[in-house]
PDB file of N, CA and C in Angstrom:
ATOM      1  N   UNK A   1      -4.983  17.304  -5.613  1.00  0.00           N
ATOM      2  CA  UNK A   1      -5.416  15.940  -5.897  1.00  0.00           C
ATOM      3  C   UNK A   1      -4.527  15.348  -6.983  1.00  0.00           C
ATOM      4  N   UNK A   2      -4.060  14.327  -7.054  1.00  0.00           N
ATOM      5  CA  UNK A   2      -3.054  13.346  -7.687  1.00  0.00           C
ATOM      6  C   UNK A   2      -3.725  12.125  -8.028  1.00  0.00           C
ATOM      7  N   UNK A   3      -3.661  11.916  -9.615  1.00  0.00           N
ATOM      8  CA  UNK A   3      -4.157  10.685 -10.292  1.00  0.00           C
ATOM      9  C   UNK A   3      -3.445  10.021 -10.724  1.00  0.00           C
ATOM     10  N   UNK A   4      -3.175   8.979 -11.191  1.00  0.00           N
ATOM     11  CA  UNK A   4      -2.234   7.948 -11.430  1.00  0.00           C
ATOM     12  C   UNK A   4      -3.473   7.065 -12.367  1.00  0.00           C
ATOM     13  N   UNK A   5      -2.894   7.148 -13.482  1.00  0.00           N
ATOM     14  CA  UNK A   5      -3.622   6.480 -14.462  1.00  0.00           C
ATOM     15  C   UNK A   5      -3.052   5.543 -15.125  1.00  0.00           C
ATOM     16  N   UNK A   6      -2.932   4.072 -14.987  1.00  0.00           N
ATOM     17  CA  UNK A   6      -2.399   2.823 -16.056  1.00  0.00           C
ATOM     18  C   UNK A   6      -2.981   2.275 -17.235  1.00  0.00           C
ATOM     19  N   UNK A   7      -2.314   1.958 -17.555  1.00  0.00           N
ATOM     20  CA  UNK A   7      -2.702   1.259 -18.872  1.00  0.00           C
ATOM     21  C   UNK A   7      -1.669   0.337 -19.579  1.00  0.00           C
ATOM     22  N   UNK A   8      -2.444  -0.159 -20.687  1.00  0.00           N
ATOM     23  CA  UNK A   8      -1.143  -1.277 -21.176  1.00  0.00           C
ATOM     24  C   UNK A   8      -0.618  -2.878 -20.941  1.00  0.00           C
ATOM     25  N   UNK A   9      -1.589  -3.460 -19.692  1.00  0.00           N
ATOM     26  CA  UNK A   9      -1.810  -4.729 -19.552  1.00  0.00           C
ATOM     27  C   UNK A   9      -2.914  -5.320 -20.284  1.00  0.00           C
ATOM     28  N   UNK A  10      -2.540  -6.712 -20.150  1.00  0.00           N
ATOM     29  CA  UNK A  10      -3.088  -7.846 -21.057  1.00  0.00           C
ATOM     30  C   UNK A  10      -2.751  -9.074 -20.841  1.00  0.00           C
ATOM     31  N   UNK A  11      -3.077  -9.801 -21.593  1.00  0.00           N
ATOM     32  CA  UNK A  11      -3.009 -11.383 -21.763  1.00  0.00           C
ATOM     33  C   UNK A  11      -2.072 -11.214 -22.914  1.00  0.00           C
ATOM     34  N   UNK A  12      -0.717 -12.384 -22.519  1.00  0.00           N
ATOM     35  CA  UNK A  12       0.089 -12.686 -23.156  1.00  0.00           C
ATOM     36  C   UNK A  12       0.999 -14.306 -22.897  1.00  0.00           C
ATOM     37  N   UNK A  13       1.595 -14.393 -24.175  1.00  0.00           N
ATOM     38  CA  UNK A  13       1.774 -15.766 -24.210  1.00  0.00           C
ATOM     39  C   UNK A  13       3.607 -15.765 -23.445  1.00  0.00           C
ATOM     40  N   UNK A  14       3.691 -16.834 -22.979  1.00  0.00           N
ATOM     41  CA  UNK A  14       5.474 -17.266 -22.098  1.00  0.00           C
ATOM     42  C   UNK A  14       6.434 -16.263 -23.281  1.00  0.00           C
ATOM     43  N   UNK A  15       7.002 -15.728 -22.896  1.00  0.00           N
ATOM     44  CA  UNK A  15       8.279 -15.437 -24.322  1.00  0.00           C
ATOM     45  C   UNK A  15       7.404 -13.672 -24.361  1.00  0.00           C
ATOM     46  N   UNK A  16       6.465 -13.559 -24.247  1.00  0.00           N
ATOM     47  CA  UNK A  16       6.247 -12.332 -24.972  1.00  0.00           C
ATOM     48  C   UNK A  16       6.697 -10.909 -23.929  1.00  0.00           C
ATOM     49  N   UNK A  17       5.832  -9.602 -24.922  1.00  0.00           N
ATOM     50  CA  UNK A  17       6.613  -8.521 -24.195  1.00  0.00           C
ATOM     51  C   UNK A  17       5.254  -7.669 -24.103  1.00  0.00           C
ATOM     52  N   UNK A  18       4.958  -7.173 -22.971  1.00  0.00           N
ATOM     53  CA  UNK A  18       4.085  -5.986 -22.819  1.00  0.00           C
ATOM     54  C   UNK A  18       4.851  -4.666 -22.483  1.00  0.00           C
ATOM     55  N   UNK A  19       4.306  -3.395 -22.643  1.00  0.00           N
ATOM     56  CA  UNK A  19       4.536  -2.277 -22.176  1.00  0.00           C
ATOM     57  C   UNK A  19       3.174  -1.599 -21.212  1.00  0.00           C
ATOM     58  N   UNK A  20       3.783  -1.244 -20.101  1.00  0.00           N
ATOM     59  CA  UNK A  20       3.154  -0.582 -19.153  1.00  0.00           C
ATOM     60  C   UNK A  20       3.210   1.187 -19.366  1.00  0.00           C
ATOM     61  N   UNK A  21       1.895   1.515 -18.517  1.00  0.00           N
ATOM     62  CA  UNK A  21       2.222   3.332 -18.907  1.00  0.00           C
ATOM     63  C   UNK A  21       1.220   3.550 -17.572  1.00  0.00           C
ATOM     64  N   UNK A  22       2.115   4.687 -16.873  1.00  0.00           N
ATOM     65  CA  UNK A  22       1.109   5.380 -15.948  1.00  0.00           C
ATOM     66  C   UNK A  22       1.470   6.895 -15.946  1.00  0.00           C
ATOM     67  N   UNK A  23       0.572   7.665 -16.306  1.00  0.00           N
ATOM     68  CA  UNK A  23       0.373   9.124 -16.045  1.00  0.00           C
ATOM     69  C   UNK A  23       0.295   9.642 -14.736  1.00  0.00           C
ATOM     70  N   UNK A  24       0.626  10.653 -14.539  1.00  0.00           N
ATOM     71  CA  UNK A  24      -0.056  11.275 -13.112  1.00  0.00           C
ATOM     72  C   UNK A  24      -0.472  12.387 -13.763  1.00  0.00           C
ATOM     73  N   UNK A  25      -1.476  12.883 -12.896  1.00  0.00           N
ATOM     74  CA  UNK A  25      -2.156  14.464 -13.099  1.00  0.00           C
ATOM     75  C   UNK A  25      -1.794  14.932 -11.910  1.00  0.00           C
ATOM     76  N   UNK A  26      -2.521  15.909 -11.698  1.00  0.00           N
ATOM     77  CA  UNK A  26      -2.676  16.757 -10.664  1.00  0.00           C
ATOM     78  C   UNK A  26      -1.272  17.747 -10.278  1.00  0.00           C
ATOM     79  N   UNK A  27      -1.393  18.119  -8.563  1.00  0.00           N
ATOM     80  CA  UNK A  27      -0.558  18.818  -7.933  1.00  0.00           C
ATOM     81  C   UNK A  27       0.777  17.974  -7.341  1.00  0.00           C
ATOM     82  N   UNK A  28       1.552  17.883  -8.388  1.00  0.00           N
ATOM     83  CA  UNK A  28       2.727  17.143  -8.124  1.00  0.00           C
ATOM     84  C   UNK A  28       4.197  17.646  -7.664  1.00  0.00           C
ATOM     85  N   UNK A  29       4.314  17.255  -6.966  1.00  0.00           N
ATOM     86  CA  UNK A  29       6.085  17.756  -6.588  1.00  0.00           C
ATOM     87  C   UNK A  29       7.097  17.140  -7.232  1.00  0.00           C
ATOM     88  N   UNK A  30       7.661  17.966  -7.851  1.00  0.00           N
ATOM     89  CA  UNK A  30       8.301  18.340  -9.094  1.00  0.00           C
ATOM     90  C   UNK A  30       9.357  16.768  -8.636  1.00  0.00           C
ATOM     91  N   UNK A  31       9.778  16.899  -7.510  1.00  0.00           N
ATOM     92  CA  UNK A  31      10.869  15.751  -7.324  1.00  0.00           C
ATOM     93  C   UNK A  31      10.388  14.396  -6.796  1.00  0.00           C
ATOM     94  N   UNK A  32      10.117  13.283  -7.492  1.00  0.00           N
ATOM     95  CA  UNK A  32       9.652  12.540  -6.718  1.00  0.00           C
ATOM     96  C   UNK A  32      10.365  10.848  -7.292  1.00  0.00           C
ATOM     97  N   UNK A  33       9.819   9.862  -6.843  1.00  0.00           N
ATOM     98  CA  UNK A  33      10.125   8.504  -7.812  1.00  0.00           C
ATOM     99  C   UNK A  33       8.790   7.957  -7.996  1.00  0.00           C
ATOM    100  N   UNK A  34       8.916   7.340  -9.162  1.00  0.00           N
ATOM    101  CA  UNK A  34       7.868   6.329  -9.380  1.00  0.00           C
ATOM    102  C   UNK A  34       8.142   5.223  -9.264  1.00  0.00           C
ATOM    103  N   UNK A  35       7.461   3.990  -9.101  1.00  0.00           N
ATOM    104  CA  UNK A  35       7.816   2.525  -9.457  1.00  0.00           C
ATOM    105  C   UNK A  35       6.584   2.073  -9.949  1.00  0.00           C
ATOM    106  N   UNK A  36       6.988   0.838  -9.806  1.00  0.00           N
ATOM    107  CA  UNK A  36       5.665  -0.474 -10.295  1.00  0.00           C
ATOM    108  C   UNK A  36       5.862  -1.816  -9.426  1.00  0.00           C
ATOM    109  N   UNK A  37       4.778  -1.642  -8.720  1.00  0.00           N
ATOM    110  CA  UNK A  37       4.471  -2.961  -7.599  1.00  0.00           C
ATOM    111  C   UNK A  37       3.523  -3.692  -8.195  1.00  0.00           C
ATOM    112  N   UNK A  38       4.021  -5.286  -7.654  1.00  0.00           N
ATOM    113  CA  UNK A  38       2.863  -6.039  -8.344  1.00  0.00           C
ATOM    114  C   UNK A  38       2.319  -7.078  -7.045  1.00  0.00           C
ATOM    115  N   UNK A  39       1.166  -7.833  -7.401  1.00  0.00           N
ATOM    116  CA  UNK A  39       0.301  -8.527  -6.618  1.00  0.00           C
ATOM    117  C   UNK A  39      -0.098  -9.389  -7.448  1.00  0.00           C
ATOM    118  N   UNK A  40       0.502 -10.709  -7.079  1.00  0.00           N
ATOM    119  CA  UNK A  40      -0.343 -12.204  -7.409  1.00  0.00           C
ATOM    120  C   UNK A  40      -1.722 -12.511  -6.110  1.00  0.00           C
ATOM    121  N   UNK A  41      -2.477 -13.223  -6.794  1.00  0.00           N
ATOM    122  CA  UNK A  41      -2.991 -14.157  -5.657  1.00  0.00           C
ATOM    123  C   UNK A  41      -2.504 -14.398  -4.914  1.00  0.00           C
ATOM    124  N   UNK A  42      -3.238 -14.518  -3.731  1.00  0.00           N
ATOM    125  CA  UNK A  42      -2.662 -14.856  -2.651  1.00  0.00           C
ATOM    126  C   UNK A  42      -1.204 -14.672  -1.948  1.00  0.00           C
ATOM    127  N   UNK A  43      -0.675 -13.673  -2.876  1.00  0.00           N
ATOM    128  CA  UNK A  43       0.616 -12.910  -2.288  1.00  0.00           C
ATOM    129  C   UNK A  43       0.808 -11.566  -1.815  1.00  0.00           C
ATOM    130  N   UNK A  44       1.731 -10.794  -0.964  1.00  0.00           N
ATOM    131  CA  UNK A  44       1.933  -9.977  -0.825  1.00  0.00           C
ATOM    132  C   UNK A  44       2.305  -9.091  -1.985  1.00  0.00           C
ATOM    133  N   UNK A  45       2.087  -7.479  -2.057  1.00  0.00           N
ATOM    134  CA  UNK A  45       2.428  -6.474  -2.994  1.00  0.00           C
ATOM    135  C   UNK A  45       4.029  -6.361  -2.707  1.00  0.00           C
ATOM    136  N   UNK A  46       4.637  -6.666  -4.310  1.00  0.00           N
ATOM    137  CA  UNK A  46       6.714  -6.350  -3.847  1.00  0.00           C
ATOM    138  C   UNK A  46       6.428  -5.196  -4.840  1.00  0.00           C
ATOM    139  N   UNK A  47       7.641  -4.855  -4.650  1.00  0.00           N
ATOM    140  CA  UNK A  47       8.558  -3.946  -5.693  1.00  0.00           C
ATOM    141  C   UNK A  47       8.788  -4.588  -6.812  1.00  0.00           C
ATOM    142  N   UNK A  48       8.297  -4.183  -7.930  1.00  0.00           N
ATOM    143  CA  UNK A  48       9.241  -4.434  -9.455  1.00  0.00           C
ATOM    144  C   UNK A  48      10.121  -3.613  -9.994  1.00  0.00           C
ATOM    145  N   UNK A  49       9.843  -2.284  -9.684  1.00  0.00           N
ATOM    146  CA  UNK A  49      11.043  -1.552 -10.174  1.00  0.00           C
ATOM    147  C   UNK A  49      10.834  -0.407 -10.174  1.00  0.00           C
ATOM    148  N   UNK A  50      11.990   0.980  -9.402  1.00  0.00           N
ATOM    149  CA  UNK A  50      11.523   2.052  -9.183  1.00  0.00           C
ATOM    150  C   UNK A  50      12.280   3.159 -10.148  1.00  0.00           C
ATOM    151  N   UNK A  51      12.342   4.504 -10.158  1.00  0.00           N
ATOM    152  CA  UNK A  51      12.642   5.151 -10.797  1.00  0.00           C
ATOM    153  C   UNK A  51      12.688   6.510 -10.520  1.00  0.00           C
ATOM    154  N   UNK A  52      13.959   7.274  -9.791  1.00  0.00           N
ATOM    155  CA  UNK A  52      14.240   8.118  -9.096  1.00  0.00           C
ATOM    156  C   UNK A  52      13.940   9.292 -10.235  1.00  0.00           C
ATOM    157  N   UNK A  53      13.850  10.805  -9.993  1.00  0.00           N
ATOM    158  CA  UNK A  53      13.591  11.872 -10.882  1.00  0.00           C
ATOM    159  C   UNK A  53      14.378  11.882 -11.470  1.00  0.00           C
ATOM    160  N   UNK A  54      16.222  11.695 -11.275  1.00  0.00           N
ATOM    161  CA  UNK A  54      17.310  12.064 -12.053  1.00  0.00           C
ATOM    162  C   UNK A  54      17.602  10.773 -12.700  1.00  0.00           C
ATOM    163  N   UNK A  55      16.776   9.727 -12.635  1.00  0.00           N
ATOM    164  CA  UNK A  55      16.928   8.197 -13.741  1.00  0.00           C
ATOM    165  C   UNK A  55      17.885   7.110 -12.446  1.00  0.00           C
ATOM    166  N   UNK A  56      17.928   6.828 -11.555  1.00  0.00           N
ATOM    167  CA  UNK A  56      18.414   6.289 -10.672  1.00  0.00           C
ATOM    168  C   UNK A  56      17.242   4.694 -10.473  1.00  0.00           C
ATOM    169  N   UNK A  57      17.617   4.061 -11.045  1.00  0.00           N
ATOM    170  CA  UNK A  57      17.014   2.437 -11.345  1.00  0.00           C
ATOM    171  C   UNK A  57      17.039   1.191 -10.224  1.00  0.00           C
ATOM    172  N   UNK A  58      16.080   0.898  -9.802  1.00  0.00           N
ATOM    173  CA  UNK A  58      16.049  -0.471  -8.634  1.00  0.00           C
ATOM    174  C   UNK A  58      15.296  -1.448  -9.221  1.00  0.00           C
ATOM    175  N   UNK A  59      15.596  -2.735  -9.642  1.00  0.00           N
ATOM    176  CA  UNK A  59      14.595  -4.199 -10.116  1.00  0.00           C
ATOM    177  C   UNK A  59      14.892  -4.865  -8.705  1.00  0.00           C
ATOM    178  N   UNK A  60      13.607  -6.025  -8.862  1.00  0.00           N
ATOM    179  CA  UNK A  60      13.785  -6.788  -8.066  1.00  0.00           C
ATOM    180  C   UNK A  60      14.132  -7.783  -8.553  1.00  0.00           C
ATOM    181  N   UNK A  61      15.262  -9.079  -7.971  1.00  0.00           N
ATOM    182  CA  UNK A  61      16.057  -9.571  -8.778  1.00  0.00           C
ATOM    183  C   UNK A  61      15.181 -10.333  -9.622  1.00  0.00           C
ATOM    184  N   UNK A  62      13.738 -11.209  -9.950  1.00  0.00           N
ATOM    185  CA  UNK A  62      13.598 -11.778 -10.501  1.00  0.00           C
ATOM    186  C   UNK A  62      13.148 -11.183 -12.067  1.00  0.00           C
ATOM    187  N   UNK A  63      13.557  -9.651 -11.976  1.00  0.00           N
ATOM    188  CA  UNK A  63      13.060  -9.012 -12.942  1.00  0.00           C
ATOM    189  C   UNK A  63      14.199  -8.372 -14.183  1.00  0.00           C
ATOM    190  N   UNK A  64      15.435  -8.537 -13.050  1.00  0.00           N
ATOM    191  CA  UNK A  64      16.516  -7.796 -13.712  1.00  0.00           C
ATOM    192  C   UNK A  64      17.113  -8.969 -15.175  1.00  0.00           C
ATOM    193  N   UNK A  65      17.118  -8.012 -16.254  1.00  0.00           N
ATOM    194  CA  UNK A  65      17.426  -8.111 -17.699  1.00  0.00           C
ATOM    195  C   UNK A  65      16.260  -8.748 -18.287  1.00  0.00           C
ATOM    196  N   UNK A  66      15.091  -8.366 -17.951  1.00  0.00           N
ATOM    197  CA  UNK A  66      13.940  -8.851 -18.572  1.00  0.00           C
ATOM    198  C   UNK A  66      12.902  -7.494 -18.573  1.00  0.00           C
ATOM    199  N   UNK A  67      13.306  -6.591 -17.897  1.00  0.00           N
ATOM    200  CA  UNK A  67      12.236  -5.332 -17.431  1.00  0.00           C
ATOM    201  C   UNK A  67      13.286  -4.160 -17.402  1.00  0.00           C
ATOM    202  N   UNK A  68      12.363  -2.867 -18.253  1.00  0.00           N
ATOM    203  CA  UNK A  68      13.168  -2.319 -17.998  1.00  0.00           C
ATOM    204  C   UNK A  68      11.739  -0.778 -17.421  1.00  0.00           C
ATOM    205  N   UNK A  69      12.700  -0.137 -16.462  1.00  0.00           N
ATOM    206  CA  UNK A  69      11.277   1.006 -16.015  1.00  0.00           C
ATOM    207  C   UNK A  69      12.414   2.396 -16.893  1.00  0.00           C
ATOM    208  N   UNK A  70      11.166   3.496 -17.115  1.00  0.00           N
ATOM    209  CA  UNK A  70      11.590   4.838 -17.789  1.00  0.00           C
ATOM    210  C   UNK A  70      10.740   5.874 -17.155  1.00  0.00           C
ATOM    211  N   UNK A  71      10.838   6.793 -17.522  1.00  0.00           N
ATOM    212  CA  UNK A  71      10.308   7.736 -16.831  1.00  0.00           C
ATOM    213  C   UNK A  71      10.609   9.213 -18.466  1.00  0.00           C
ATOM    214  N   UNK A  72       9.240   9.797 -18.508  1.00  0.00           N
ATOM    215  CA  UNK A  72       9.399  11.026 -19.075  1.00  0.00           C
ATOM    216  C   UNK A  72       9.211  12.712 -18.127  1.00  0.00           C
ATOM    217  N   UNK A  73       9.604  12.890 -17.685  1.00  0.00           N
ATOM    218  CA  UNK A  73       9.281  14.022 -16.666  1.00  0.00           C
ATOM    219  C   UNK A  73       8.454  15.045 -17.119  1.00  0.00           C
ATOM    220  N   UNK A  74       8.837  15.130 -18.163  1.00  0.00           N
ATOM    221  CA  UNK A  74       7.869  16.162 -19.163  1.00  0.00           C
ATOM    222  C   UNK A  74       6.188  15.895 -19.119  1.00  0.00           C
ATOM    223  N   UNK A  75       5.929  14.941 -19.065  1.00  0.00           N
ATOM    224  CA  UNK A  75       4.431  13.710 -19.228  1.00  0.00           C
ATOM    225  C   UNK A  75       4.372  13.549 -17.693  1.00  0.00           C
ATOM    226  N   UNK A  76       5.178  13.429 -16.955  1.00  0.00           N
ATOM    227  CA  UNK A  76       4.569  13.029 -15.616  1.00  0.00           C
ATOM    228  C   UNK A  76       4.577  11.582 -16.021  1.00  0.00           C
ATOM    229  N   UNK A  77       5.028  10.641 -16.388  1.00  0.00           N
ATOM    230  CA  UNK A  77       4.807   9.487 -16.674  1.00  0.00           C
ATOM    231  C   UNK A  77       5.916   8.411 -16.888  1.00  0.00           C
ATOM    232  N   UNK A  78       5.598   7.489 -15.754  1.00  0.00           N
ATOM    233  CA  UNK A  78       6.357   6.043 -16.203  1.00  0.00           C
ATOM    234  C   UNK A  78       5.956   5.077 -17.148  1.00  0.00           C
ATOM    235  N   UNK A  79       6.969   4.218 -17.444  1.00  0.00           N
ATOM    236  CA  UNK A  79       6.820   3.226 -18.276  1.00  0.00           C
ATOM    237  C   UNK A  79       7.508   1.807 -17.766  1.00  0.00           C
ATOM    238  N   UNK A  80       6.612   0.614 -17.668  1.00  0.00           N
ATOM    239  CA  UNK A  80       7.249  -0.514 -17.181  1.00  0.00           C
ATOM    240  C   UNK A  80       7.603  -1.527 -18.850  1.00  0.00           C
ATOM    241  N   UNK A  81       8.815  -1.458 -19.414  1.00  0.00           N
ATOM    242  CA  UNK A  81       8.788  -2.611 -20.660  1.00  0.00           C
ATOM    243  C   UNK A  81       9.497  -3.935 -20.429  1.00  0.00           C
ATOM    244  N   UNK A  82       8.135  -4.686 -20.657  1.00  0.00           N
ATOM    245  CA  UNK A  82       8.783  -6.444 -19.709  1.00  0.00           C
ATOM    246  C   UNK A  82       8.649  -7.331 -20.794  1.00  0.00           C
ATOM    247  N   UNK A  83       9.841  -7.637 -21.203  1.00  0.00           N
ATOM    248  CA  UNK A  83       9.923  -8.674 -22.158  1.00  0.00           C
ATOM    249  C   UNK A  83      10.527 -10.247 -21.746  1.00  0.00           C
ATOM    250  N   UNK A  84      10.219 -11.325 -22.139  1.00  0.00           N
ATOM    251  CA  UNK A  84      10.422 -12.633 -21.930  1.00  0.00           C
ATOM    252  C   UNK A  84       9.244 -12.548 -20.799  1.00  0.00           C
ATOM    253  N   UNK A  85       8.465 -12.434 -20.831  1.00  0.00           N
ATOM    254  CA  UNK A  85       7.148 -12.422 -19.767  1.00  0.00           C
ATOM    255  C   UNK A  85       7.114 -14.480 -19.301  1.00  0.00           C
ATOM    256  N   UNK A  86       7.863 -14.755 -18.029  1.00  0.00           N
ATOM    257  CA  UNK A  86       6.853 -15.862 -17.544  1.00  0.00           C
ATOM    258  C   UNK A  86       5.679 -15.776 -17.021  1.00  0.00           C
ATOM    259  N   UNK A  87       4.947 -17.300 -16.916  1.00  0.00           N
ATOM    260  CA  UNK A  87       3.491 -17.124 -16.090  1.00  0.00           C
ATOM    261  C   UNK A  87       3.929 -16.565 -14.688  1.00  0.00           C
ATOM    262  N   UNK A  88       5.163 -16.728 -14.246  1.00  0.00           N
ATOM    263  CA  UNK A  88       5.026 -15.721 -13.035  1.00  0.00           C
ATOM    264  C   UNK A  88       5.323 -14.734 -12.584  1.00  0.00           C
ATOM    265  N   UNK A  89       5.106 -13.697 -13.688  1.00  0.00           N
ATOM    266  CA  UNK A  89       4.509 -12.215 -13.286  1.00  0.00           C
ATOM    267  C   UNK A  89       3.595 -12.519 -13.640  1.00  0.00           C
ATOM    268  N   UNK A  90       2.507 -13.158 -14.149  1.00  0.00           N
ATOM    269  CA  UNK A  90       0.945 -12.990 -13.823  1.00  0.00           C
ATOM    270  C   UNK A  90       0.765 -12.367 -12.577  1.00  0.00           C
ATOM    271  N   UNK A  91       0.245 -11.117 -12.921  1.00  0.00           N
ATOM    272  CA  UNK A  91      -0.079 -10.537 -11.416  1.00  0.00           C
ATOM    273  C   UNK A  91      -1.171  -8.778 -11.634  1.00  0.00           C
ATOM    274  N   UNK A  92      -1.370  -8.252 -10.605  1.00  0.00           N
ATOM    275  CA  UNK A  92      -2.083  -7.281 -10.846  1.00  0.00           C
ATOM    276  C   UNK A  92      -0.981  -5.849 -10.714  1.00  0.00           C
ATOM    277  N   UNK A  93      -0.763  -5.233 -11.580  1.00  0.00           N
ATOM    278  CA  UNK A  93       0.989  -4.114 -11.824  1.00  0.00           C
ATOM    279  C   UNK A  93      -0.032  -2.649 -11.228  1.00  0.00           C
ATOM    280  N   UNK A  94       1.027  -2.320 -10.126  1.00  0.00           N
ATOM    281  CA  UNK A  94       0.698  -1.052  -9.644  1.00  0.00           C
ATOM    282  C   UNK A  94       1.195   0.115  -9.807  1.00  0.00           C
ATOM    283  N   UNK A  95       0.861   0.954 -10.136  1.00  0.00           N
ATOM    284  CA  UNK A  95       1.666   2.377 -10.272  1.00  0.00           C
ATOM    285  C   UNK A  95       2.214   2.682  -8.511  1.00  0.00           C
ATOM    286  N   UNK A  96       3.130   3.465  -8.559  1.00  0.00           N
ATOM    287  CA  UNK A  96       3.386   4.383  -6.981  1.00  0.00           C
ATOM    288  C   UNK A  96       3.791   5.269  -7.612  1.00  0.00           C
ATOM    289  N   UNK A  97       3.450   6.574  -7.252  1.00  0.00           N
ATOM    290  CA  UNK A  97       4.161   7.897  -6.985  1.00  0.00           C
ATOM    291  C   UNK A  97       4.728   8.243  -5.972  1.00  0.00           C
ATOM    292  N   UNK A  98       6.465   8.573  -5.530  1.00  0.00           N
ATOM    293  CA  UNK A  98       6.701   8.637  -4.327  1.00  0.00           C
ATOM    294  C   UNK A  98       6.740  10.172  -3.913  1.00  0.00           C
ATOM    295  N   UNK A  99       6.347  10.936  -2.960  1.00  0.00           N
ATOM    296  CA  UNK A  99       7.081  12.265  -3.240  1.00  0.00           C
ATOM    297  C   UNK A  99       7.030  12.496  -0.938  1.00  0.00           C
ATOM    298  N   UNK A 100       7.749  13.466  -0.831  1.00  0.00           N
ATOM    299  CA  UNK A 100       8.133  13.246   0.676  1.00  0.00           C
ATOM    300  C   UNK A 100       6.454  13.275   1.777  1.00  0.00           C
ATOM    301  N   UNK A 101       7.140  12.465   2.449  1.00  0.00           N
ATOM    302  CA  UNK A 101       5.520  12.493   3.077  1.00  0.00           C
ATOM    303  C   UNK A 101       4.378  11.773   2.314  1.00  0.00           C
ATOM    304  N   UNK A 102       4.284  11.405   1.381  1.00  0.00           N
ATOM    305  CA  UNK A 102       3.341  10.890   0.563  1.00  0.00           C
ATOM    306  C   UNK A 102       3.551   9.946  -0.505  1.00  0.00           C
ATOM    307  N   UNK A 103       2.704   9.044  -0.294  1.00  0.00           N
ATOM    308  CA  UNK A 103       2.912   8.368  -1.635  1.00  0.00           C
ATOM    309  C   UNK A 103       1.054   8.059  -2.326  1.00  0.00           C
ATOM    310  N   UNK A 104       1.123   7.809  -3.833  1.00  0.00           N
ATOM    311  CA  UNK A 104      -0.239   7.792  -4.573  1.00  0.00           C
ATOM    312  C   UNK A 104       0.393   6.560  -5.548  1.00  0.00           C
ATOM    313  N   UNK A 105      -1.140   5.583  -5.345  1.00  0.00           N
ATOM    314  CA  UNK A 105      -1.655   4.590  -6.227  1.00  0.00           C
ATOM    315  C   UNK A 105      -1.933   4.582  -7.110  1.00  0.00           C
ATOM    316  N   UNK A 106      -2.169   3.867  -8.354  1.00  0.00           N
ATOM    317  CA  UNK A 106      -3.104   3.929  -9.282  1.00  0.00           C
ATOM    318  C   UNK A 106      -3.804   2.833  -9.079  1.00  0.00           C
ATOM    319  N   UNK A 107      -4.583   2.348  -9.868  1.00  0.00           N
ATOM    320  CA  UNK A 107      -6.144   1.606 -10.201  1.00  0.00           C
ATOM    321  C   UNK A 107      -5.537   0.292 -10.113  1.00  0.00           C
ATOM    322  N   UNK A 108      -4.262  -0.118 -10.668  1.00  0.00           N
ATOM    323  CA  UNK A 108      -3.986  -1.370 -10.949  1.00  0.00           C
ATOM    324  C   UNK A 108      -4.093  -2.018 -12.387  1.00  0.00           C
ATOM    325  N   UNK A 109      -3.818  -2.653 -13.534  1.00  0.00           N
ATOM    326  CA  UNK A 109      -4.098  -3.241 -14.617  1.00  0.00           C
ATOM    327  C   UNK A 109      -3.540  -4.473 -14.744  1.00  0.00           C
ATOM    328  N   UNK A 110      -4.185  -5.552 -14.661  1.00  0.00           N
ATOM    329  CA  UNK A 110      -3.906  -7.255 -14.847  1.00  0.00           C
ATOM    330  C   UNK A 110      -2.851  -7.070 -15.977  1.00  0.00           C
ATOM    331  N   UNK A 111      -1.913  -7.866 -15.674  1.00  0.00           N
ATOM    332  CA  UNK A 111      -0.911  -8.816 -16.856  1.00  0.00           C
ATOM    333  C   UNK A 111      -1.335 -10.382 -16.673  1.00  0.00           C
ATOM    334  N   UNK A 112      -1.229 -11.508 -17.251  1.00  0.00           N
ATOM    335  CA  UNK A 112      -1.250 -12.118 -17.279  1.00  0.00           C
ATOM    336  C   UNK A 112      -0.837 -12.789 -18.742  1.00  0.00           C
ATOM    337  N   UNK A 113      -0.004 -13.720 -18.034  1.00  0.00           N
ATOM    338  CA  UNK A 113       0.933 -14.782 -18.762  1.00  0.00           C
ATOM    339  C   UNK A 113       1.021 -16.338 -19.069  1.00  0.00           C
ATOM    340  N   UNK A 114       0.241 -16.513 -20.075  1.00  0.00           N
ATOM    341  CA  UNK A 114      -0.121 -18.051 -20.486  1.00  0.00           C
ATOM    342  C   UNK A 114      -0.510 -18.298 -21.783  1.00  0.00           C
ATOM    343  N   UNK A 115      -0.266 -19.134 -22.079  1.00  0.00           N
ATOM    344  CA  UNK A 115      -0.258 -20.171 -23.157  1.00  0.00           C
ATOM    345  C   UNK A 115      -1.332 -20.398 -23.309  1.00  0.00           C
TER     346      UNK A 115
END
């Protein structure tokens, strides 16, 4: 069993910076990627940014030089750090764990961005 635990969203003002954090527990395969998908209203879930085991980096362009993703292997754990936050990433930030054959969710944690 595989958990994916977030944390680290909030309410924040245009200009500012949050940090994201998701753990995994469980029975994990040692090689895998993580990312962080997000979901506005009434939109489809994209990619924000993934993060291969050996540090191998993908943004989606509206994210690149404003976000950066990390990864500690030791912790089992990513990190999403998004600074210059517009209102549009207001959205709900998802963990993924990728590993072959499988992929695991987490819970989800609101960002939101306004004045």
């Amino acid at each position: 069993q595989v958990q994916l635990v977030e944390s680290g969203g909030g309410l924040v003002q245009p200009g500012g910076s949050l940090r994201l954090s998701c753990a995994a527990s469980g029975s994990i395969f040692s090689i895998n990627t993580m990312g962080w998908y997000r979901q506005a209203p009434g939109k489809q879930r994209e990619l924000v940014a993934a993060i291969g085991f050996g540090g191998r980096t993908n943004y989606v362009d509206s994210v690149k030089g404003r976000f950066t993703i990390s990864r500690d292997n030791a912790k089992n754990t990513v990190y999403l750090q998004m600074n210059s936050l517009k209102p549009e990433d207001t959205a709900v930030y998802y963990c993924k764990l990728m590993v072959p054959g499988r992929d695991y969710w987490g819970q989800g944690t609101q960002v939101t961005v306004s004045s």
